[in-house]
Each structure stands twice: as structure tokens, then as C-alpha cells.
N, C-alpha and C. Protein backbone atom coordinates (compact mmCIF):
# COMPACT_ATOMS: atom_id res chain seq x y z
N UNK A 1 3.11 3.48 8.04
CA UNK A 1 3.28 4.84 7.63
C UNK A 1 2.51 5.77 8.56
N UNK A 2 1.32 5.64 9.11
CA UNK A 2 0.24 6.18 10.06
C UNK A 2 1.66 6.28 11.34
N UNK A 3 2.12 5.37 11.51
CA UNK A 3 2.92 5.95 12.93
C UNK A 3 3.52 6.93 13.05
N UNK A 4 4.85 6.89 11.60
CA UNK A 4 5.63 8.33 11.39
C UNK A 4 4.97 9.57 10.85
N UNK A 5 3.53 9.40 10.15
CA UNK A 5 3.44 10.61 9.69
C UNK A 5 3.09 12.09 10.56
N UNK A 6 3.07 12.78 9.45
CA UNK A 6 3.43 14.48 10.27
C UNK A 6 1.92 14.22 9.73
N UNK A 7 1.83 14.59 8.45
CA UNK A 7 0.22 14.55 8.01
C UNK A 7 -0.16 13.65 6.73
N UNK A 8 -1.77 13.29 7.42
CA UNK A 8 -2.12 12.10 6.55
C UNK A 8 -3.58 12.06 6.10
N UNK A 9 -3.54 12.53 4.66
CA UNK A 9 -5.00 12.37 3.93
C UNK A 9 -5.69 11.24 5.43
N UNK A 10 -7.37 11.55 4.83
CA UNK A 10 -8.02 10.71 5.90
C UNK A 10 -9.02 9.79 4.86
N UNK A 11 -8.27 9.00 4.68
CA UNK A 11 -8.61 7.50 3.15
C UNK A 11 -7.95 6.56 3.74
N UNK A 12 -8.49 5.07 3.05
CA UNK A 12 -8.44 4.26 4.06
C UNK A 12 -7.10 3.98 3.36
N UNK A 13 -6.37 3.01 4.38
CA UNK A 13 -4.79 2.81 4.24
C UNK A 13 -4.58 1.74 2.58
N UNK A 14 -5.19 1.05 1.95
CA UNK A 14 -5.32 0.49 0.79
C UNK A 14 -5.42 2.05 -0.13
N UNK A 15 -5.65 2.80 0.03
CA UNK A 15 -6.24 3.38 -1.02
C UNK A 15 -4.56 4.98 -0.57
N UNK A 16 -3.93 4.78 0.40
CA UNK A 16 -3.03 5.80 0.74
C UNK A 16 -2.16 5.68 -0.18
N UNK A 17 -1.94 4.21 -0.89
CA UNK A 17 -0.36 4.37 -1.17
C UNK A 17 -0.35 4.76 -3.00
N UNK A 18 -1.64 5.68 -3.10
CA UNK A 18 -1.66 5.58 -4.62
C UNK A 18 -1.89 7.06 -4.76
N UNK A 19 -1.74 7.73 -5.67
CA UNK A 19 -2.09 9.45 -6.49
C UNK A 19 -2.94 9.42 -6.27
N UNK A 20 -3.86 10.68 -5.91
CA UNK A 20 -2.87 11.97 -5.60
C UNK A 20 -2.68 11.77 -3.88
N UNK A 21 -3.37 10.48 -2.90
CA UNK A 21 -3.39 10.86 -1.40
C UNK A 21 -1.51 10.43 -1.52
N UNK A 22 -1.12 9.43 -1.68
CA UNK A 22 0.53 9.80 -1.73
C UNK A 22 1.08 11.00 -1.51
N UNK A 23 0.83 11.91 -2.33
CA UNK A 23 1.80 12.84 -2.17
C UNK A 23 1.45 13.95 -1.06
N UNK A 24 0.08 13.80 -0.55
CA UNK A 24 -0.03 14.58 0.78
C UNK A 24 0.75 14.33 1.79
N UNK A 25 0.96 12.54 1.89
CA UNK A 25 1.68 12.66 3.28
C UNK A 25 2.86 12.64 3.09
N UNK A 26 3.19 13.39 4.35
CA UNK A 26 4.88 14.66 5.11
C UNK A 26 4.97 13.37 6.45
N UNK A 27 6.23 12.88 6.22
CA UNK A 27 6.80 12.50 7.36
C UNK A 27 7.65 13.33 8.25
N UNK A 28 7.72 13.20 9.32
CA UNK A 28 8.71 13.89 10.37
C UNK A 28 9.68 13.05 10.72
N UNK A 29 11.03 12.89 10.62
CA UNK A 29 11.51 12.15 11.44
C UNK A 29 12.37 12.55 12.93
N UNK A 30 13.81 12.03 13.22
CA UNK A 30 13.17 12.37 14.84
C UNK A 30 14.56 13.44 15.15
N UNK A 31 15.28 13.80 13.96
CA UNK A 31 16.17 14.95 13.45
C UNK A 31 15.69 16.42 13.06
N UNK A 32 14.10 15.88 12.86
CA UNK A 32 13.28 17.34 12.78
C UNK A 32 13.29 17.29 10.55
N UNK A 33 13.76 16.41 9.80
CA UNK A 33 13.73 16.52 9.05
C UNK A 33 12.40 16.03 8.20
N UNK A 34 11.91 17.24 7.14
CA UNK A 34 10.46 16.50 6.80
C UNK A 34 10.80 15.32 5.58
N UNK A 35 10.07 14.43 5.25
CA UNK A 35 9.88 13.63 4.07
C UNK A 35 8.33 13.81 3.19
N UNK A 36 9.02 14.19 2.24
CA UNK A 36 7.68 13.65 1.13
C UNK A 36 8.05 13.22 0.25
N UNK A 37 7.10 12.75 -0.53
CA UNK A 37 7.05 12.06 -2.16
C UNK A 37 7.81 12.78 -3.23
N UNK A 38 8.66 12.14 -3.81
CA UNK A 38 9.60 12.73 -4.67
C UNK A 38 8.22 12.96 -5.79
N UNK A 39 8.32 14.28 -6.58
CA UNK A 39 6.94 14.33 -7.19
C UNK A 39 7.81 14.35 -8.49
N UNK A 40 8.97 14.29 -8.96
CA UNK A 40 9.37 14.22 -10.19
C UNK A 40 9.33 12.05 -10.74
N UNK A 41 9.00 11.23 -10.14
CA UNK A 41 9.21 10.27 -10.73
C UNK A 41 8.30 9.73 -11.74
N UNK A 42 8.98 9.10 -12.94
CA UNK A 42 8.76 8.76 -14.04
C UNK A 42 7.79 7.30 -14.13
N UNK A 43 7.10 7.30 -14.24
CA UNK A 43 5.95 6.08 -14.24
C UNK A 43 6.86 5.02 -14.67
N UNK A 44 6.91 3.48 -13.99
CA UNK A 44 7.51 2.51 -13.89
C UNK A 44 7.40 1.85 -15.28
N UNK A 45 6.10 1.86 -15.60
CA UNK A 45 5.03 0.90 -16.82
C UNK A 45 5.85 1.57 -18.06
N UNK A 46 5.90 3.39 -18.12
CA UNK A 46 6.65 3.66 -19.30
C UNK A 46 7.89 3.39 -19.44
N UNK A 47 8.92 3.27 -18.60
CA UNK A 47 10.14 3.40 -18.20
C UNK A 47 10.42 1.75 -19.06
N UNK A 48 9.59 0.67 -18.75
CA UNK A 48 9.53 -0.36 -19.46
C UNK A 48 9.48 -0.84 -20.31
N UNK A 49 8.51 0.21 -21.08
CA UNK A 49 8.26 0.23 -22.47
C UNK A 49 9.16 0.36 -23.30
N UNK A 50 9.68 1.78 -22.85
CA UNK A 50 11.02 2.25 -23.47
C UNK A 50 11.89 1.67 -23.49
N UNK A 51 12.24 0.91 -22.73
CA UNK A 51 13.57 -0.04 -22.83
C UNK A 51 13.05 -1.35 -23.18
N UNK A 52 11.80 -1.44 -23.93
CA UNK A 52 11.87 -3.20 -24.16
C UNK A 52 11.93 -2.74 -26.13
């Protein structure tokens, strides 16, 4: 993820892929289009619950 990003909290890479440094990093790709973290998704753990 460090290769593509546009910008990237400065935490170590174990600790990037979790709330809130997630949703800082903005990818660029090479169309000029940005990427970030979809900030509407629904926690996995509840989503489970509910359907068991």
C-alpha cells in the first residue's frame, strides 16, 4: 500500500490497516483517479450477528 499511496498516516504498517489511520490513506492511481476508504461500511462482526 506504501508504494501507491498519495498520502499515508506515519504508523507503523501493522497498525495502518485498522481505524481511524485507514481512512487517511488516498491512493492515486496512474489515470489521475483518487482512492479512499469507503467510510459507509457496516462492521463485518454485526452483519453476522444479524443473520445468524
Amino acid at each position: 500500500m506504501r508504494k501507491y499511496a498519495k498520502f499515508i498516516p506515519n504508523v507503523p504498517s501493522e497498525m495502518l490497516v485498522h481505524r481511524p489511520w485507514i481512512d487517511m490513506v488516498k491512493i492515486e492511481t496512474e489515470d489521475c483517479r483518487e482512492w479512499v476508504r469507503e467510510p459507509f461500511v457496516v462492521d463485518v462482526w454485526m452483519d453476522s450477528g444479524v443473520a445468524g
